[in-house]
Protein backbone atom coordinates (compact mmCIF):
# COMPACT_ATOMS: atom_id res chain seq x y z
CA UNK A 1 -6.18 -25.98 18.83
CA UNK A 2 -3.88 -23.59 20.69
CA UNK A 3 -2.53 -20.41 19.07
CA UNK A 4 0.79 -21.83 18.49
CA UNK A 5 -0.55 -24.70 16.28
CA UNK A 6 -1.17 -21.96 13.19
CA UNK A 7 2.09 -20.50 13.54
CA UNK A 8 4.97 -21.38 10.76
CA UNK A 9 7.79 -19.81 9.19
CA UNK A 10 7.45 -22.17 6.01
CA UNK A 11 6.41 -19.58 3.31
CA UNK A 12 5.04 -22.41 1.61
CA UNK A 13 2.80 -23.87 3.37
CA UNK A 14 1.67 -20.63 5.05
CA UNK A 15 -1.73 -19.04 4.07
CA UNK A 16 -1.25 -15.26 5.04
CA UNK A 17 1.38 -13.50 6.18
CA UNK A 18 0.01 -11.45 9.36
CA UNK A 19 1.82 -7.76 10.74
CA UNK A 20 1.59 -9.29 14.20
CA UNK A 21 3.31 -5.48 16.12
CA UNK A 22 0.48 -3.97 13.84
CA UNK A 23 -2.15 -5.99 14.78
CA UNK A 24 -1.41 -6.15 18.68
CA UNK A 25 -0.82 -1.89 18.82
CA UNK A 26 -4.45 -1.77 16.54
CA UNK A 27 -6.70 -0.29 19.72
CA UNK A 28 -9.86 -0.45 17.79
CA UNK A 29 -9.32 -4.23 18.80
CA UNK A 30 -9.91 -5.75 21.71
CA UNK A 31 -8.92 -4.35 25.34
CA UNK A 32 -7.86 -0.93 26.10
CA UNK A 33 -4.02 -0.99 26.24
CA UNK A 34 -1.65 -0.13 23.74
CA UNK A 35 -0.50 -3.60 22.76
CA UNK A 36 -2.46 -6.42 23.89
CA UNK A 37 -1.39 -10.30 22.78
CA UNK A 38 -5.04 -11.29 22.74
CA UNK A 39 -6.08 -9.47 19.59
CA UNK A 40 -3.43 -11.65 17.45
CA UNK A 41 -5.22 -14.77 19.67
CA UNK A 42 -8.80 -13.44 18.68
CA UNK A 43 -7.49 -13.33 14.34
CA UNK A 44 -6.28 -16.80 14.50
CA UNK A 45 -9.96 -17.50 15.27
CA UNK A 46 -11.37 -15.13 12.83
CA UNK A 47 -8.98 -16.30 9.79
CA UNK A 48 -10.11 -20.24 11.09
CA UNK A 49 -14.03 -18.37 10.44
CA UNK A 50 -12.52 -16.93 7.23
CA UNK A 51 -11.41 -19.38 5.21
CA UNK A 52 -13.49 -22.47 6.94
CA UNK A 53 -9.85 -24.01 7.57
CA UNK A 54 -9.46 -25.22 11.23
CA UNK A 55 -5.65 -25.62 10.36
CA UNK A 56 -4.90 -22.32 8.58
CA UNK A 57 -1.46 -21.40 9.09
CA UNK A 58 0.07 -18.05 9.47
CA UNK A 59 3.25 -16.59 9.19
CA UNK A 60 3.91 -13.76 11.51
CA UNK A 61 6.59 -11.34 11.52
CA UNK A 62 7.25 -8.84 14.59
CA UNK A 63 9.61 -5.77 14.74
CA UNK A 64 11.94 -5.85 17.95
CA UNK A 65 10.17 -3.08 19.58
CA UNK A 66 7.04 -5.26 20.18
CA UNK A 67 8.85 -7.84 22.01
CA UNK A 68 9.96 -5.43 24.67
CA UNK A 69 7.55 -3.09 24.74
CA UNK A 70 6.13 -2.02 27.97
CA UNK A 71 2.70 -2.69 28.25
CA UNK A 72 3.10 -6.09 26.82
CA UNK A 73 2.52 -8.10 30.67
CA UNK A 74 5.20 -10.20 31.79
CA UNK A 75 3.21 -13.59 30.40
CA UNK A 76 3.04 -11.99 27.17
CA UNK A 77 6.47 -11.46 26.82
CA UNK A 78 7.09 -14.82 27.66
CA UNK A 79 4.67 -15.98 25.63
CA UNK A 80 6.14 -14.03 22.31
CA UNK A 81 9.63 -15.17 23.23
CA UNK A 82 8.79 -18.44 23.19
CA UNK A 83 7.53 -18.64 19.60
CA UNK A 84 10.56 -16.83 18.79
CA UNK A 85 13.03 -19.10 19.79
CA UNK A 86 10.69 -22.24 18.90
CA UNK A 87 10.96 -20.46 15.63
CA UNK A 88 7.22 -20.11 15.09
CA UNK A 89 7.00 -16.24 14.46
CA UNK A 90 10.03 -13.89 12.87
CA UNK A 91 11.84 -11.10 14.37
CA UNK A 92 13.31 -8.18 12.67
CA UNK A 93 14.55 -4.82 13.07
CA UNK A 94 11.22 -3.62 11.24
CA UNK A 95 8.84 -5.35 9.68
CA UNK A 96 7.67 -4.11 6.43
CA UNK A 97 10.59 -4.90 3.80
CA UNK A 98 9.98 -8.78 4.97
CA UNK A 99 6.42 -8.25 4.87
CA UNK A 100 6.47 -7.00 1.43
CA UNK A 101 9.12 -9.40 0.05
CA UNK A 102 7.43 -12.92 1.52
CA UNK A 103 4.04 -11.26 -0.25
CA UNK A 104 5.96 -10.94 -3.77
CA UNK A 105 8.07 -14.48 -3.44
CA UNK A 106 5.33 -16.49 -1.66
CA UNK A 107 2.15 -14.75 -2.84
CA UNK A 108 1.11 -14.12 0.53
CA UNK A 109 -1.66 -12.54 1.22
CA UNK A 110 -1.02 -10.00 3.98
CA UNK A 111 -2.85 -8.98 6.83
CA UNK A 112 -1.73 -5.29 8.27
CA UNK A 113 -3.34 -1.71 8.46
CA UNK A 114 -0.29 0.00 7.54
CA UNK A 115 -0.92 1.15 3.88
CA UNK A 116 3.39 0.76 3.32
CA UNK A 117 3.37 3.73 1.28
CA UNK A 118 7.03 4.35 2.34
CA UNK A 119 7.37 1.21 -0.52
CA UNK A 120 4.90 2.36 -3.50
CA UNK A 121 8.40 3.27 -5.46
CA UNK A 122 9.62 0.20 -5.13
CA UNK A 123 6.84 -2.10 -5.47
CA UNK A 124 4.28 0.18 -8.01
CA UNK A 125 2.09 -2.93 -7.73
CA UNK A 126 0.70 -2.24 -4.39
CA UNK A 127 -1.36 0.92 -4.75
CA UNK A 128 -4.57 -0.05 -6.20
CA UNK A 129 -3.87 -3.43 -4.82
CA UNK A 130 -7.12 -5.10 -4.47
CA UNK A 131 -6.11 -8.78 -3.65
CA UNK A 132 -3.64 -9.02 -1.76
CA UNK A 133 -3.90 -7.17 1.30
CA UNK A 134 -6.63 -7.42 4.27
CA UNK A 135 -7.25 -6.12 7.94
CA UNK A 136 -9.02 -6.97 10.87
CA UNK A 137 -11.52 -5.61 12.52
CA UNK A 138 -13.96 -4.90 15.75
CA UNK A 139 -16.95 -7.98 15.35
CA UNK A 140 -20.35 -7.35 15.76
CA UNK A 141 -20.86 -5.52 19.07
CA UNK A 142 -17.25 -4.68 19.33
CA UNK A 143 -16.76 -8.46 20.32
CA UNK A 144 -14.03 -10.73 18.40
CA UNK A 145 -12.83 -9.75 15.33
CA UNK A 146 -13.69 -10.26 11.49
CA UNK A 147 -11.07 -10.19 8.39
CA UNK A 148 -12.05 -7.89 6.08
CA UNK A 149 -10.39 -7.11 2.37
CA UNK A 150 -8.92 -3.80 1.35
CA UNK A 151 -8.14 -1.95 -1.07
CA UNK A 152 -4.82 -0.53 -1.01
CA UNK A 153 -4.99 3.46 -1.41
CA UNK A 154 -3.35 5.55 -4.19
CA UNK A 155 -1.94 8.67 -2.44
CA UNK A 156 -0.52 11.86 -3.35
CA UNK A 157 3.16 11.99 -3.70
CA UNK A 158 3.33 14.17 -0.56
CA UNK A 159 1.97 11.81 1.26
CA UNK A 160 4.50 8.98 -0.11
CA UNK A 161 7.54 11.24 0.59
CA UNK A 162 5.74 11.55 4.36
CA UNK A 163 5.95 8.17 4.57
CA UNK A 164 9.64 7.65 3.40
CA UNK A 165 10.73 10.23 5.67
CA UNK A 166 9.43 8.53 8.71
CA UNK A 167 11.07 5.31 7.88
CA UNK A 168 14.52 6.80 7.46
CA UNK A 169 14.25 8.55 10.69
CA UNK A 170 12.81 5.87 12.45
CA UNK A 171 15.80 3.77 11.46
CA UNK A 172 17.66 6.27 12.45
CA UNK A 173 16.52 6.53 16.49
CA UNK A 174 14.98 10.47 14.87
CA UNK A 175 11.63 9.31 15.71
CA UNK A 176 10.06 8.56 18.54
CA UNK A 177 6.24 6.85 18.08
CA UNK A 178 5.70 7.70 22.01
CA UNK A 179 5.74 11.34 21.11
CA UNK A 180 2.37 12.84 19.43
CA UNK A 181 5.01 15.24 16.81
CA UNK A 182 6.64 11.77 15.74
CA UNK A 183 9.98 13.18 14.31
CA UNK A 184 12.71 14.63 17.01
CA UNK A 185 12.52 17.80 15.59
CA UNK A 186 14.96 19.13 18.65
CA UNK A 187 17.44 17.23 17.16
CA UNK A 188 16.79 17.66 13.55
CA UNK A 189 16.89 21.20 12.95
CA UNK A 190 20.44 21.27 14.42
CA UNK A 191 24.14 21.43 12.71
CA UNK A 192 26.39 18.44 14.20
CA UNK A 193 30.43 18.17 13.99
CA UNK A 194 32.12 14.88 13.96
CA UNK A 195 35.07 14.76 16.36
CA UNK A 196 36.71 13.24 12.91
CA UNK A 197 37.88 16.55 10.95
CA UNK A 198 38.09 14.95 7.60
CA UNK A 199 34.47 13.02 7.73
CA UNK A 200 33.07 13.92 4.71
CA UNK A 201 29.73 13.79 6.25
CA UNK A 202 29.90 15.63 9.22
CA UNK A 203 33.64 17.16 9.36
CA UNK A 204 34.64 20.32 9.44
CA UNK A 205 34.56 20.72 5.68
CA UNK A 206 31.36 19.04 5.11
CA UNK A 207 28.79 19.92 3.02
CA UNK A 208 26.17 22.62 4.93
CA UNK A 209 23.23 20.04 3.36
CA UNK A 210 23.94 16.97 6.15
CA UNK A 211 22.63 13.62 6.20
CA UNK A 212 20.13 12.90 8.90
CA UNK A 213 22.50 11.73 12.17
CA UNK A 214 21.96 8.77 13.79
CA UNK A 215 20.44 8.92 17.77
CA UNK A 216 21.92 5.92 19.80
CA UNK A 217 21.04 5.80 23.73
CA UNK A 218 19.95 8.91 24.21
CA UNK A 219 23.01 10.38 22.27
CA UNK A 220 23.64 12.63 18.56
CA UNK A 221 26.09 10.14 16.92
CA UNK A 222 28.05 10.00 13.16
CA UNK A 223 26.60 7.13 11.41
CA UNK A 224 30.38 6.54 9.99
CA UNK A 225 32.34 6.92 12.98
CA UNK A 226 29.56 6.00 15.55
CA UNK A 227 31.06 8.55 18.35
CA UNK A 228 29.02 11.43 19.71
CA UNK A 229 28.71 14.47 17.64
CA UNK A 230 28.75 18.39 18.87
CA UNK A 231 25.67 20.59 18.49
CA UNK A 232 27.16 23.95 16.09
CA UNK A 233 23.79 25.48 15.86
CA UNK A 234 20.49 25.72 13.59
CA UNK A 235 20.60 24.25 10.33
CA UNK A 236 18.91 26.29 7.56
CA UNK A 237 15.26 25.90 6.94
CA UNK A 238 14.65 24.06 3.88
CA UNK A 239 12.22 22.71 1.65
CA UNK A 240 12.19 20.64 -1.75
CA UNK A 241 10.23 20.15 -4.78
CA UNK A 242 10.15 17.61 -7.36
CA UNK A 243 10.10 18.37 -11.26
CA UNK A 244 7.92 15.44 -12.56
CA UNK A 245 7.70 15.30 -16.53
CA UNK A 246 5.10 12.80 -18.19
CA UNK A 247 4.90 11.06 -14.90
CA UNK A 248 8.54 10.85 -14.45
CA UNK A 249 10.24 12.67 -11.51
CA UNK A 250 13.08 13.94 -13.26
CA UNK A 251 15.31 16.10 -10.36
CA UNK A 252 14.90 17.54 -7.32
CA UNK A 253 16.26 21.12 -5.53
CA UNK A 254 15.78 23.13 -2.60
CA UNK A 255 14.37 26.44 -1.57
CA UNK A 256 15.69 27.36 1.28
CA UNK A 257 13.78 29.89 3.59
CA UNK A 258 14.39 33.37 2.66
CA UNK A 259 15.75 32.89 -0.90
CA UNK A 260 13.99 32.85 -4.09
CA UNK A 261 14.24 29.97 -6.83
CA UNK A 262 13.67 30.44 -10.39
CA UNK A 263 12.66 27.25 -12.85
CA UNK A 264 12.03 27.61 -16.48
CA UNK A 265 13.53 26.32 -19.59
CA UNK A 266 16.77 28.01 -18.96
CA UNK A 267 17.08 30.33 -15.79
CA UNK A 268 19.71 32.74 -15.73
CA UNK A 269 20.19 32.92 -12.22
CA UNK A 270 23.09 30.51 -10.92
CA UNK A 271 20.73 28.52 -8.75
CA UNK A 272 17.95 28.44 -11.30
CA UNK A 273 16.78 25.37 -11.87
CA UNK A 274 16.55 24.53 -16.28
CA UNK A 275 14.04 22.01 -17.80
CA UNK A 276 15.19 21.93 -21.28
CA UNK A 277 17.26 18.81 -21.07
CA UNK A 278 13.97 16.85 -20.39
CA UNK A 279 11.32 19.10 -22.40
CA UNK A 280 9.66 18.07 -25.99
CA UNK A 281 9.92 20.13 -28.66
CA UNK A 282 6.26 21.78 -27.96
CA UNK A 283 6.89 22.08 -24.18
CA UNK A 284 10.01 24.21 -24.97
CA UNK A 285 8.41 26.83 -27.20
CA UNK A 286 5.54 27.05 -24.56
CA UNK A 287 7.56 27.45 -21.30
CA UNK A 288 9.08 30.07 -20.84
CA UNK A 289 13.28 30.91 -20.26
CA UNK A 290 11.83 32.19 -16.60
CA UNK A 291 8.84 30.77 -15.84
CA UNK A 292 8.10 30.70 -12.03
CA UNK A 293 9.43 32.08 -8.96
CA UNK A 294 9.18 29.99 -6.07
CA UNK A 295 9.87 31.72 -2.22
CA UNK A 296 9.91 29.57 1.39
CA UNK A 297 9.70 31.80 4.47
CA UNK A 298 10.12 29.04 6.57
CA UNK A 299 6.31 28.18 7.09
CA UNK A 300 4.83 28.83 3.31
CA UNK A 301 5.43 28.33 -0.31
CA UNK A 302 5.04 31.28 -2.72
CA UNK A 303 4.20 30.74 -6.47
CA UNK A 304 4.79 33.52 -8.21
CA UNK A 305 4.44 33.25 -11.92
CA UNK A 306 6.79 34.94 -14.94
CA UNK A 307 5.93 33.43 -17.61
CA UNK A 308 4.32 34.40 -21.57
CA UNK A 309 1.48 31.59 -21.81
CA UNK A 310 0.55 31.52 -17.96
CA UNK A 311 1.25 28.67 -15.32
CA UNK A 312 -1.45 26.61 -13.53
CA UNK A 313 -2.35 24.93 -10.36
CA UNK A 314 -4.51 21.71 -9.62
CA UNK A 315 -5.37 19.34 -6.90
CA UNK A 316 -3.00 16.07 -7.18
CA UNK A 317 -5.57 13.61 -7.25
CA UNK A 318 -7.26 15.47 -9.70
CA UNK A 319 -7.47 15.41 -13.85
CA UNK A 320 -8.44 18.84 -14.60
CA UNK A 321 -6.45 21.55 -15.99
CA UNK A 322 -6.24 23.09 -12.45
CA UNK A 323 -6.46 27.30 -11.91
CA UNK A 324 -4.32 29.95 -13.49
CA UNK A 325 -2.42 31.75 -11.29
CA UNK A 326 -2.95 35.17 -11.63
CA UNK A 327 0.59 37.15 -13.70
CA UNK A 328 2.96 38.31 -10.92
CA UNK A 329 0.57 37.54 -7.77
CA UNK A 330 2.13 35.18 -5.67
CA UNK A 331 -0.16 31.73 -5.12
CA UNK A 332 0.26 29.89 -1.63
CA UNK A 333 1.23 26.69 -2.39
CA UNK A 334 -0.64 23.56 -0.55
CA UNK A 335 0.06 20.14 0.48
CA UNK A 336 -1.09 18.05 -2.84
CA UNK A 337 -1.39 20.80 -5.05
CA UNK A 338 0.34 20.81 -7.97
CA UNK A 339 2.38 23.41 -10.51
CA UNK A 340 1.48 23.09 -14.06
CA UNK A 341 4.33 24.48 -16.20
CA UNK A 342 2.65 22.84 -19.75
CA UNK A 343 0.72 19.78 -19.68
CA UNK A 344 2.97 16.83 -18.28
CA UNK A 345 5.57 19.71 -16.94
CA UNK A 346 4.59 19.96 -13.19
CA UNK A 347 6.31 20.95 -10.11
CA UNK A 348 5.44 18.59 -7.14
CA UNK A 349 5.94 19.51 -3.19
CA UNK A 350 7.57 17.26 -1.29
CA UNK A 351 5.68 15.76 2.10
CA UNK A 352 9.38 15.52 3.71
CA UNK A 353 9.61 18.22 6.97
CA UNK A 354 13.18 17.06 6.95
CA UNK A 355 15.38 17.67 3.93
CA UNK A 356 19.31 16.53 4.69
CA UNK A 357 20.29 16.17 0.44
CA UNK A 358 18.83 16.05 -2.78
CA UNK A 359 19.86 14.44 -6.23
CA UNK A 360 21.47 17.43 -8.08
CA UNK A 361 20.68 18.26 -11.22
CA UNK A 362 22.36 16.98 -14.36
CA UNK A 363 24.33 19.97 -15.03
CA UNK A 364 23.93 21.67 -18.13
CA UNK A 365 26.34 22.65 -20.74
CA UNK A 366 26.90 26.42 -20.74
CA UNK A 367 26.39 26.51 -24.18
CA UNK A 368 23.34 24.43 -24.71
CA UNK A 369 22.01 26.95 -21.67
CA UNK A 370 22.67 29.95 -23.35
CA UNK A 371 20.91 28.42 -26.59
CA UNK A 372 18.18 27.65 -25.13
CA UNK A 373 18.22 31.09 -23.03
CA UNK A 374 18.19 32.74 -26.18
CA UNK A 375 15.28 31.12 -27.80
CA UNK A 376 11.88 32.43 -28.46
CA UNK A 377 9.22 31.90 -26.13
CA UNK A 378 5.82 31.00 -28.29
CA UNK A 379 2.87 32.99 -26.90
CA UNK A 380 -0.32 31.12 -27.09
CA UNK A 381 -3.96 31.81 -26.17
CA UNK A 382 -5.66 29.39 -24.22
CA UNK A 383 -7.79 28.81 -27.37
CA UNK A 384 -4.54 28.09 -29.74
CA UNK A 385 -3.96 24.96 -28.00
């Protein structure tokens, strides 16, 4: 049976749904290019050897970029463009959200080493995931290839925001997967003016916190007006953090480099970031009205810590209570390290290098601020608790 004969874009009478651009750019396959149509060939075999079916069917879905990419050799491309207009494999702008969606509504299993971390939010059932999802891999000798299960991983929320970031710009023409950095960073640390004065994105009375431009044949456009945009010079450096309480990411804000934020309970400062909308009654007696000071000089994240009963850090993917910061000394903050304000209260880095806006905070009623600036801290020992 030829390749073709497994093919189908019948959800329901498909067995697995396959990441056919992920499995022809997966070089610890077969051959030594960057995309090569016989390691898709070579896992119609191995899935026949998998599940002992001789008719197994399989319904593969491509991005765009894989049909004309350039290493693909001209009988390849034919080859791919043929199932696509027989209708035997799908095309789409990118291929996760379908890949996801026909493994929810059909109860696909899917085949793909992309981990699709950029959709844990959405779908909370695929980290952990130890059914659904397989891969395949080099057979013995390097020779063929074998399906093999997986186990879906459970990463640190830097690592998730990583992930989202790269989709947006990717869909966005800001990243370029021929380039070892990924992200266009050229581009994205500029300041761009729509030729529109009253765009409310990029105008002349826009916001100084863009949105991430679009990049269209080689060119900076407005994603509203789709006309090419003028460079007006370096954006600010910026970085955010996440307040999650009891597992809930409640806000975000930015530091930007140079400046100092203050979150506690009920910051004076105008920029301060205050907790006590979201708090428990315990958590607000034991954080204090200033807690921590956070500073960004561009490259690294300073914890510097105010507060009466002490703040801690800990390792993401771990349980412990994590280490006290010593009073006043600033702590160097680290990619999937955590701030503990109280237990449950934590201050989470984000993985994004590229911050264009942020959900603002609720704001808070003057008065409820200046009540809760005016309450009593309660000063604990670590052996009152």
């Amino acid at each position: 049976m030829g390749p073709e004969t497994h093919l189908t874009l019948d959800a329901s009478a498909a067995d697995f749904v396959v990441d056919l651009s992920n499995v022809m750019r997966d070089d610890r396959l077969c051959g030594d290019r960057r995309v090569d149509l016989q390691r898709f060939v070579d896992l119609l075999a191995a899935l026949v050897a998998y599940t002992g079916d001789e008719a197994v069917q399989v319904y593969a879905v491509a991005d765009w970029s894989l049909l004309r990419h350039r290493d693909l050799t001209a009988a390849e491309k034919a080859t791919l463009h043929r199932w696509y207009h027989r209708g035997r494999i799908e095309v789409q702008p990118g291929a996760d959200d379908r890949l996801i969606e026909l493994a929810e509504t059909a109860d696909l299993r899917v085949i793909s080493r992309d981990n699709f971390k950029d959709a844990y939010r959405t779908h909370p059932w695929i980290p952990g995931n130890r059914d659904q999802f397989l891969h395949a891999a080099p057979g013995s000798g390097g020779k063929g290839v074998v399906v093999v299960p997986r186990i879906m991983p459970t990463p640190p929320e830097w690592q998730i925001s990583s992930k989202e970031e790269e989709s947006l710009l990717l869909r966005a023409g800001m990243y370029d997967r021929r380039n070892a950095t990924g992200a266009r960073r050229e581009l994205l640390t500029r300041q761009w003016r729509c030729p529109h004065d009253d765009c409310p994105m990029f105008g002349a009375t826009a916001a100084a916190d863009q949105p991430v431009p679009v990049y269209r044949q080689g060119v900076v456009r407005c994603p509203t007006h789709h006309e090419p945009m003028t460079d007006v010079g370096p954006s600010t450096a910026r970085i955010q953090l996440k307040v999650r309480i009891g597992g809930v990411l409640r806000t975000r804000f930015m530091v930007r480099a140079g400046t100092t934020v203050v979150v506690g309970r009920a910051p004076a400062e105008p920029d301060g970031v205050a907790l006590a909308s979201w708090l428990t009654p315990e958590a607000k007696g034991w954080i204090s009205r200033r807690h921590v000071e956070l500073t960004w000089d561009g490259t690294a994240l300073a914890v510097r810590d105010l507060s009466a009963n002490g703040t801690r850090v800990r390792r993401e993917t771990s349980s412990g209570a994590g280490k006290p910061i010593d009073a006043g000394r600033p702590w160097r903050l680290r990619k999937g390290e955590v701030v503990v304000l109280h237990d449950g209260v934590e201050l989470v880095l984000s993985g994004r290098a590229f911050v264009f806006d942020t959900e603002a905070q609720p704001p808070t009623p003057r008065d409820a601020l200046a009540e809760e600036a005016a309450a009593t801290t309660t000063i604990r020992r670590p052996n009152d608790r």
